[in-house]
C-alpha atoms as a PDB file:
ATOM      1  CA  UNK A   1     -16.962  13.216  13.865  1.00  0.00           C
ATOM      2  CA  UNK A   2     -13.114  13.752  12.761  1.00  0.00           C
ATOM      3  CA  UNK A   3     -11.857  12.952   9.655  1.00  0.00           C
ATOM      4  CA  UNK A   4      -9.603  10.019   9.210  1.00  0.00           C
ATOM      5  CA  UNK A   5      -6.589   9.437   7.660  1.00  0.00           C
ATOM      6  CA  UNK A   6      -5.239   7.890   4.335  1.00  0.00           C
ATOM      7  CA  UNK A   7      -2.526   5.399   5.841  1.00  0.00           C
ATOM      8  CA  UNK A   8       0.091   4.900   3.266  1.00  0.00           C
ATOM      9  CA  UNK A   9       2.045   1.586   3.973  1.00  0.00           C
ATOM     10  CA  UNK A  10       4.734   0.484   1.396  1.00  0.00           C
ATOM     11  CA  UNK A  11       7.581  -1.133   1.341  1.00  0.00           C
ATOM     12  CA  UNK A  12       9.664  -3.622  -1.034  1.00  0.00           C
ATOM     13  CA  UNK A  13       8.474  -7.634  -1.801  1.00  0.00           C
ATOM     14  CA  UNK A  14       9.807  -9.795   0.813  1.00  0.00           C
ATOM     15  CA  UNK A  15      10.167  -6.507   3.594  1.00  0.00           C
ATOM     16  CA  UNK A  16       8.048  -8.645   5.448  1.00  0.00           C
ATOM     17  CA  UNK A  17       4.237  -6.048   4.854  1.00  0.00           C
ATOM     18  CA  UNK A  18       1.687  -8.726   5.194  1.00  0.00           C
ATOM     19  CA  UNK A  19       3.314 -10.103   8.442  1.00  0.00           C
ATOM     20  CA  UNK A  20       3.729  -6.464  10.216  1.00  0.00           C
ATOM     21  CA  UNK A  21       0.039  -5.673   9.253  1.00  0.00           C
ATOM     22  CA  UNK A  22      -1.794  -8.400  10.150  1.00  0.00           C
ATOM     23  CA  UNK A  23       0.009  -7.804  13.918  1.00  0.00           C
ATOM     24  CA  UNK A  24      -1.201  -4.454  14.460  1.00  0.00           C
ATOM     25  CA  UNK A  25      -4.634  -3.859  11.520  1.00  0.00           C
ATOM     26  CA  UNK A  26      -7.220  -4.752  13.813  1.00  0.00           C
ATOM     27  CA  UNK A  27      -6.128  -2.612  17.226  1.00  0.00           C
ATOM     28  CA  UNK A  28      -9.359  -0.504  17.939  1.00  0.00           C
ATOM     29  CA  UNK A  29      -7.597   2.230  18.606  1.00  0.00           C
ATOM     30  CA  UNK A  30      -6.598   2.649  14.926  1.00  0.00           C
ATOM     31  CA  UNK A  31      -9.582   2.397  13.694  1.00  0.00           C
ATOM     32  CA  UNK A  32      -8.236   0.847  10.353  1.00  0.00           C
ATOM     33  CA  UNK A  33     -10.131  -0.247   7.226  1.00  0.00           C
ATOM     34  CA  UNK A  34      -9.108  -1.545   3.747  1.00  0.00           C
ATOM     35  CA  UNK A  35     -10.163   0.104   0.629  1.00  0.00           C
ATOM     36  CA  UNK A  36     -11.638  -1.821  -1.934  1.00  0.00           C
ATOM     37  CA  UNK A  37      -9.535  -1.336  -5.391  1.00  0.00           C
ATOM     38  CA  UNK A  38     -10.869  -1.358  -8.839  1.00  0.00           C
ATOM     39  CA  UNK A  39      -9.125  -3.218 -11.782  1.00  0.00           C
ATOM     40  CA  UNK A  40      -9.812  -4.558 -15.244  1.00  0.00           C
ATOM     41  CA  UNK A  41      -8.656  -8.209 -14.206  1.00  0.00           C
ATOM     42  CA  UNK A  42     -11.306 -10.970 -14.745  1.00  0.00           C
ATOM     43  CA  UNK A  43     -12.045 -12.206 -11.287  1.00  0.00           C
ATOM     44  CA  UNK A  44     -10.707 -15.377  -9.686  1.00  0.00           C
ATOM     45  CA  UNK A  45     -12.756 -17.941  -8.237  1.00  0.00           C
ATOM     46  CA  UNK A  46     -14.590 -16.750  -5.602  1.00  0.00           C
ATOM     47  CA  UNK A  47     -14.160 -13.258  -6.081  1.00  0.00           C
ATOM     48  CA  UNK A  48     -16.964 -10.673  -6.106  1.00  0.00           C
ATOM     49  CA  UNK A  49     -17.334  -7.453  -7.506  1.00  0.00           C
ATOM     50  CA  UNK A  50     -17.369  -5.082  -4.898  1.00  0.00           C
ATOM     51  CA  UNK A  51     -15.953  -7.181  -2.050  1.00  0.00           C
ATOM     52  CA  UNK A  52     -12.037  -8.172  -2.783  1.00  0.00           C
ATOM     53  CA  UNK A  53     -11.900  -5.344  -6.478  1.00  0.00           C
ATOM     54  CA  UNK A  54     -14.726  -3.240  -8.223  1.00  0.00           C
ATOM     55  CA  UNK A  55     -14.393  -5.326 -11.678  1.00  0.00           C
ATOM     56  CA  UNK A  56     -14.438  -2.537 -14.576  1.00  0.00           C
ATOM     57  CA  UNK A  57     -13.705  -2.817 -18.113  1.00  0.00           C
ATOM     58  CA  UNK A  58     -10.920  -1.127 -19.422  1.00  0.00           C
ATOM     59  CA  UNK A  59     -13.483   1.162 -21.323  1.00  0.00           C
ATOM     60  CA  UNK A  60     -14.729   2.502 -18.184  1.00  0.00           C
ATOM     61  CA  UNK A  61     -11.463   2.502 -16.170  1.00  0.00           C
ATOM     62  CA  UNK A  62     -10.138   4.792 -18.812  1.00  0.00           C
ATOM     63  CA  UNK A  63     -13.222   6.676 -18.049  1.00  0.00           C
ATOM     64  CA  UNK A  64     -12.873   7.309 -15.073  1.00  0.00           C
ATOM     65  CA  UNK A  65      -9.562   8.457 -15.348  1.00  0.00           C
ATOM     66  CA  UNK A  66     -10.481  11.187 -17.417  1.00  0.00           C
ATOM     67  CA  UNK A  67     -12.681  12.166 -14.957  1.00  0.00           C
ATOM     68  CA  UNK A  68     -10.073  12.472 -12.486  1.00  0.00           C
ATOM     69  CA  UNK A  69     -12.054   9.548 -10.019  1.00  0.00           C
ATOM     70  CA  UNK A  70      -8.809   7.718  -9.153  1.00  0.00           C
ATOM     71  CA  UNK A  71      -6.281   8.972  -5.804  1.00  0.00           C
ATOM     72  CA  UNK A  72      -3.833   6.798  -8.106  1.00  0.00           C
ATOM     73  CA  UNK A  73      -4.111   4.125 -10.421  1.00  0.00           C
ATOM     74  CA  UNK A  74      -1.180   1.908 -12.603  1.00  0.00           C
ATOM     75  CA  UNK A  75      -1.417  -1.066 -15.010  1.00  0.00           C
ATOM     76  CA  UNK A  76       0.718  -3.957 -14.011  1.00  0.00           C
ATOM     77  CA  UNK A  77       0.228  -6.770 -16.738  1.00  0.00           C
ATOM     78  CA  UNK A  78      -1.905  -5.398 -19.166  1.00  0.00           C
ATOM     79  CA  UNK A  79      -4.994  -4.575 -16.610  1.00  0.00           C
ATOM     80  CA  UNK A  80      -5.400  -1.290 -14.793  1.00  0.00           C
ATOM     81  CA  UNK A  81      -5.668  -1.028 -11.133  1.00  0.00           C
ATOM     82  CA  UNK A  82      -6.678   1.732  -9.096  1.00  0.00           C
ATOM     83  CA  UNK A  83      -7.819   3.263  -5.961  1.00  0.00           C
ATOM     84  CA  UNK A  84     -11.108   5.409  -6.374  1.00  0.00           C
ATOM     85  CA  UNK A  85     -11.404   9.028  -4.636  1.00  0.00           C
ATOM     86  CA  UNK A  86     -15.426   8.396  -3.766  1.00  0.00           C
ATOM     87  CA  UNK A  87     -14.390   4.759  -1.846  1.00  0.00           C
ATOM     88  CA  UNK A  88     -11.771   6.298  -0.157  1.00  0.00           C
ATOM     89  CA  UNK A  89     -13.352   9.737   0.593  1.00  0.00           C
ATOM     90  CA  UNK A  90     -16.468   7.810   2.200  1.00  0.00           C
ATOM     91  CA  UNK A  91     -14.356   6.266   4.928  1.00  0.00           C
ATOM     92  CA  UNK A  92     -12.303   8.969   5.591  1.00  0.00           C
ATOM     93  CA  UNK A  93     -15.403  10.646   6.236  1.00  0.00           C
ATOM     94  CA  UNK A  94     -17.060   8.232   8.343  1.00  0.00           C
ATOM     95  CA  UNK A  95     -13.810   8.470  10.595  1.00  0.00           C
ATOM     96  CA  UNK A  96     -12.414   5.744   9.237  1.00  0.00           C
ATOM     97  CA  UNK A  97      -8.720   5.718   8.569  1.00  0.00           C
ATOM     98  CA  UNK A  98      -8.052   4.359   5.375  1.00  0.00           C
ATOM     99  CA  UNK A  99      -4.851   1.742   4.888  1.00  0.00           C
ATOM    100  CA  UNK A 100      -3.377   1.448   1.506  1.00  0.00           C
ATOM    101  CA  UNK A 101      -0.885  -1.156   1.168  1.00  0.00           C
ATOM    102  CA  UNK A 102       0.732   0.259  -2.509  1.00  0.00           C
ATOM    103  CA  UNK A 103       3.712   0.068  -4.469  1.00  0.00           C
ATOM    104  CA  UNK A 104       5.863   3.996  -3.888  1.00  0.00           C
ATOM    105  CA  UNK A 105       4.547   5.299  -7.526  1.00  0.00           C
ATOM    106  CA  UNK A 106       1.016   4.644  -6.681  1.00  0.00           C
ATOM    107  CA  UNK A 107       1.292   6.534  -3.449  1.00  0.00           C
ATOM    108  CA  UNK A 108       3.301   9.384  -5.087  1.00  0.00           C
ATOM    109  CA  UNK A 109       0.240  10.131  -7.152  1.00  0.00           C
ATOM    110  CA  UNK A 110      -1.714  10.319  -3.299  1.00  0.00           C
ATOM    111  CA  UNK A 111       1.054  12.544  -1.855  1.00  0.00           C
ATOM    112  CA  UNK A 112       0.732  14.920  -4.649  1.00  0.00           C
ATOM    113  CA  UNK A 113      -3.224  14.929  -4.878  1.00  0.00           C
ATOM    114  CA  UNK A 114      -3.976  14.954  -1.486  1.00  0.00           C
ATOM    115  CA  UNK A 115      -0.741  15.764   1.031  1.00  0.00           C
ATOM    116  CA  UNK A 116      -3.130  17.079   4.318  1.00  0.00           C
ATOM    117  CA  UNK A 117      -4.729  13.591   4.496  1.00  0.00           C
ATOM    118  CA  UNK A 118      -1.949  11.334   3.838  1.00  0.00           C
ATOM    119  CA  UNK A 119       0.689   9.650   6.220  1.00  0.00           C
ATOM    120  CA  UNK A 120       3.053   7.915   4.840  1.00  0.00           C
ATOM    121  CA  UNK A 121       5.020   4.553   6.365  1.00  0.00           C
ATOM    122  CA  UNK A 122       7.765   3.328   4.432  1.00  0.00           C
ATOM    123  CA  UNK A 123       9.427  -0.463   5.658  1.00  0.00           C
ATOM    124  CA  UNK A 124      12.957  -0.950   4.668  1.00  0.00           C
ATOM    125  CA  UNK A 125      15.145  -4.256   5.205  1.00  0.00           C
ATOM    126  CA  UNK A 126      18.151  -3.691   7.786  1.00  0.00           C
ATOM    127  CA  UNK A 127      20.564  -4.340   4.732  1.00  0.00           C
ATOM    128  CA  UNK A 128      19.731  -5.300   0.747  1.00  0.00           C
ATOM    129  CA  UNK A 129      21.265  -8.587   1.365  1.00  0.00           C
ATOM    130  CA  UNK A 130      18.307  -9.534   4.250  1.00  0.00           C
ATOM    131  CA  UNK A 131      15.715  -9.214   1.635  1.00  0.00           C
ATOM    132  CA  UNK A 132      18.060 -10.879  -1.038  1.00  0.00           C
ATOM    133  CA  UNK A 133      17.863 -13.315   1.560  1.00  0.00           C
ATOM    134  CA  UNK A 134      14.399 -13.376   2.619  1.00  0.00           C
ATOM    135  CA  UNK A 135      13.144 -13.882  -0.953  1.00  0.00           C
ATOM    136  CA  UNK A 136      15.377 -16.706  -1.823  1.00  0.00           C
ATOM    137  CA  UNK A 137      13.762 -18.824   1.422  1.00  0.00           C
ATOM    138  CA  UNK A 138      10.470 -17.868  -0.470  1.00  0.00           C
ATOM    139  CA  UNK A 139      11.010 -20.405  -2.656  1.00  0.00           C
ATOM    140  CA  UNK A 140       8.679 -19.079  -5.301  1.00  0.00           C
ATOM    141  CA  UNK A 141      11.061 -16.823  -7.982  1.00  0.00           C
ATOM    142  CA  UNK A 142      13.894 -17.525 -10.070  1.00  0.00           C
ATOM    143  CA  UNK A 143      17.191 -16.104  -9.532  1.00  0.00           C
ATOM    144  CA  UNK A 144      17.025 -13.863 -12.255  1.00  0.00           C
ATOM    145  CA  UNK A 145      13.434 -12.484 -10.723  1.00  0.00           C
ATOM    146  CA  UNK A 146      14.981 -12.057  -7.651  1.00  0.00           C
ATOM    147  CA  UNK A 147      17.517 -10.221  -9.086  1.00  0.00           C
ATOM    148  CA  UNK A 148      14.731  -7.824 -10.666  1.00  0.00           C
ATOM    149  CA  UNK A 149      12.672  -7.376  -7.541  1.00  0.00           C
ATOM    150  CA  UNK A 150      16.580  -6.314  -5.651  1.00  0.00           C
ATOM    151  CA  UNK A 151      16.579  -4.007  -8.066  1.00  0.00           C
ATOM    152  CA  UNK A 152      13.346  -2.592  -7.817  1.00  0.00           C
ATOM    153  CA  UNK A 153      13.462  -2.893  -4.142  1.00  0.00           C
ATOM    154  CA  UNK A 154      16.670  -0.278  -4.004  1.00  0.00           C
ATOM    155  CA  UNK A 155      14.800   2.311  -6.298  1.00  0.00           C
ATOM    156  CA  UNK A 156      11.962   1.877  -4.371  1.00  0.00           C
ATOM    157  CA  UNK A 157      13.997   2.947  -0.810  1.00  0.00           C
ATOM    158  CA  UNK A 158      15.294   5.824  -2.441  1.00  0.00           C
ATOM    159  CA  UNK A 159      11.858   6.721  -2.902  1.00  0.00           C
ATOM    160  CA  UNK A 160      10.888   5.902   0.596  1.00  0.00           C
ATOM    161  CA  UNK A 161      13.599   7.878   2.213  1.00  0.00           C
ATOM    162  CA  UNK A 162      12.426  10.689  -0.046  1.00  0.00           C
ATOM    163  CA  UNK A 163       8.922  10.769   0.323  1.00  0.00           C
ATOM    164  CA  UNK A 164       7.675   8.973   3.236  1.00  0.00           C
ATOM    165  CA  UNK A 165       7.626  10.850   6.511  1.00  0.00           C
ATOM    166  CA  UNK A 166       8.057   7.048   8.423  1.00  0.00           C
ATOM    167  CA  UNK A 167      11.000   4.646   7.677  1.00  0.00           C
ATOM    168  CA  UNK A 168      11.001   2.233   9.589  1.00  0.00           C
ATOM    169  CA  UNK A 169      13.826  -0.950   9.357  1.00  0.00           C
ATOM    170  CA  UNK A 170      12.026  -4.716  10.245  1.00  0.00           C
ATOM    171  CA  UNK A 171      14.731  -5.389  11.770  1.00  0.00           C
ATOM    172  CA  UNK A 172      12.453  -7.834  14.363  1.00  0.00           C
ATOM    173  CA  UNK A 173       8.507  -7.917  14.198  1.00  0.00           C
ATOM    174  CA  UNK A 174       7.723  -6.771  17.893  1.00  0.00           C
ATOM    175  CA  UNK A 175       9.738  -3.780  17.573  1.00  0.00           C
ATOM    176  CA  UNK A 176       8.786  -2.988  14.043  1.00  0.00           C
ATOM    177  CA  UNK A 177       5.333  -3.177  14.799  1.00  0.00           C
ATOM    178  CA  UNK A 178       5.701  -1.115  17.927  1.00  0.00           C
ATOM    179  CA  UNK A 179       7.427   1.541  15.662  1.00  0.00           C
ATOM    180  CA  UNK A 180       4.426   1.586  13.228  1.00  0.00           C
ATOM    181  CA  UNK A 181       1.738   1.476  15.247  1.00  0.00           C
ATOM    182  CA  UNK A 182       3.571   4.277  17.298  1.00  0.00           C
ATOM    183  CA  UNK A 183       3.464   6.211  14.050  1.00  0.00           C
ATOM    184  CA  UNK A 184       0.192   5.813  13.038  1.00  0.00           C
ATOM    185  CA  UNK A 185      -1.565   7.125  16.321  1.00  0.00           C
ATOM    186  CA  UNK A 186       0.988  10.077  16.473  1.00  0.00           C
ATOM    187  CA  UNK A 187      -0.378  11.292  13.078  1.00  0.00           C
ATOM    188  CA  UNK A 188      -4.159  10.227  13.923  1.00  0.00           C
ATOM    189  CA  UNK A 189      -4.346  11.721  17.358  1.00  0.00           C
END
């Protein structure tokens, strides 16, 4: 059985990620499958350990990260999150191909720890002011968080055009999804 891939898919909030995936993530032919994160959040309602995050402490997150068990791992709000080596190394060997939706940082730690099973797909806006634009009609931040994520959005494309072998513009959602799919089963083949 071949060895799958780690599928790194990033992109700035309000590029438009959740609406290009959810065209192309279940096409047989990719073979796709989520990884199941860890973090040191309480669950929601409804949540199970194991099914949508492996629930740690911070105790044993920290643990674990001395013991060198994450691919990459940040803290975003005072709880750690992470993406463990043994859930991810399972898949890939089962022939899975593993698809990690992460912020650039997180999948700069990847790159670094594990380049040979990595591709990486970065999704840009056609212009700054089309995501400007995109996450005003959102509805759901301030103008001054808006402001914050433009900024963060424009570090994170320098990134992307740095690191990522894929950059691909949403320009339109056929096209774009074409383009990534495309990208993915050059690199799985």
């Amino acid at each position: 059985m071949k060895r799958g891939k780690i599928i790194i898919f990033s992109g700035p909030s309000g590029v438009g990620k959740g609406t290009i995936r959810n065209k192309f993530f279940n096409l047989p032919r990719l073979n796709l499958v989520f990884s199941i994160s860890a973090t040191t959040r309480k669950p929601r309602v409804g949540e199970e350990n194991g099914r949508e995050y492996y629930f740690l402490t911070k105790k044993d997150f920290k643990k674990r990260i001395k013991n060198d068990e994450f691919l990459e791992y940040a803290v975003f709000a005072n709880n750690y999150y992470g993406t463990l080596i043994s859930e991810v190394d399972n898949k890939l060997n089962m022939g899975y191909n593993v698809f990690l939706e992460i912020e650039p940082q997180g999948a700069l730690q990847i790159i670094k720890k594990r380049p040979q099973d990595v591709v990486t797909i970065f999704l840009k806006p056609p212009k700054i002011e089309n995501l400007e634009e995109r996450l005003k009609n959102r509805g759901t931040e301030t103008s001054e968080q808006i402001k914050e994520r433009i900024s963060v959005a424009e570090s994170e494309i320098k990134i992307g055009l740095q690191n990522y072998k894929y950059n691909i513009i949403n320009d339109n959602i056929d096209d774009c999804v074409k383009e990534v799919v495309s990208s993915i089963e050059k690199e799985i083949n």
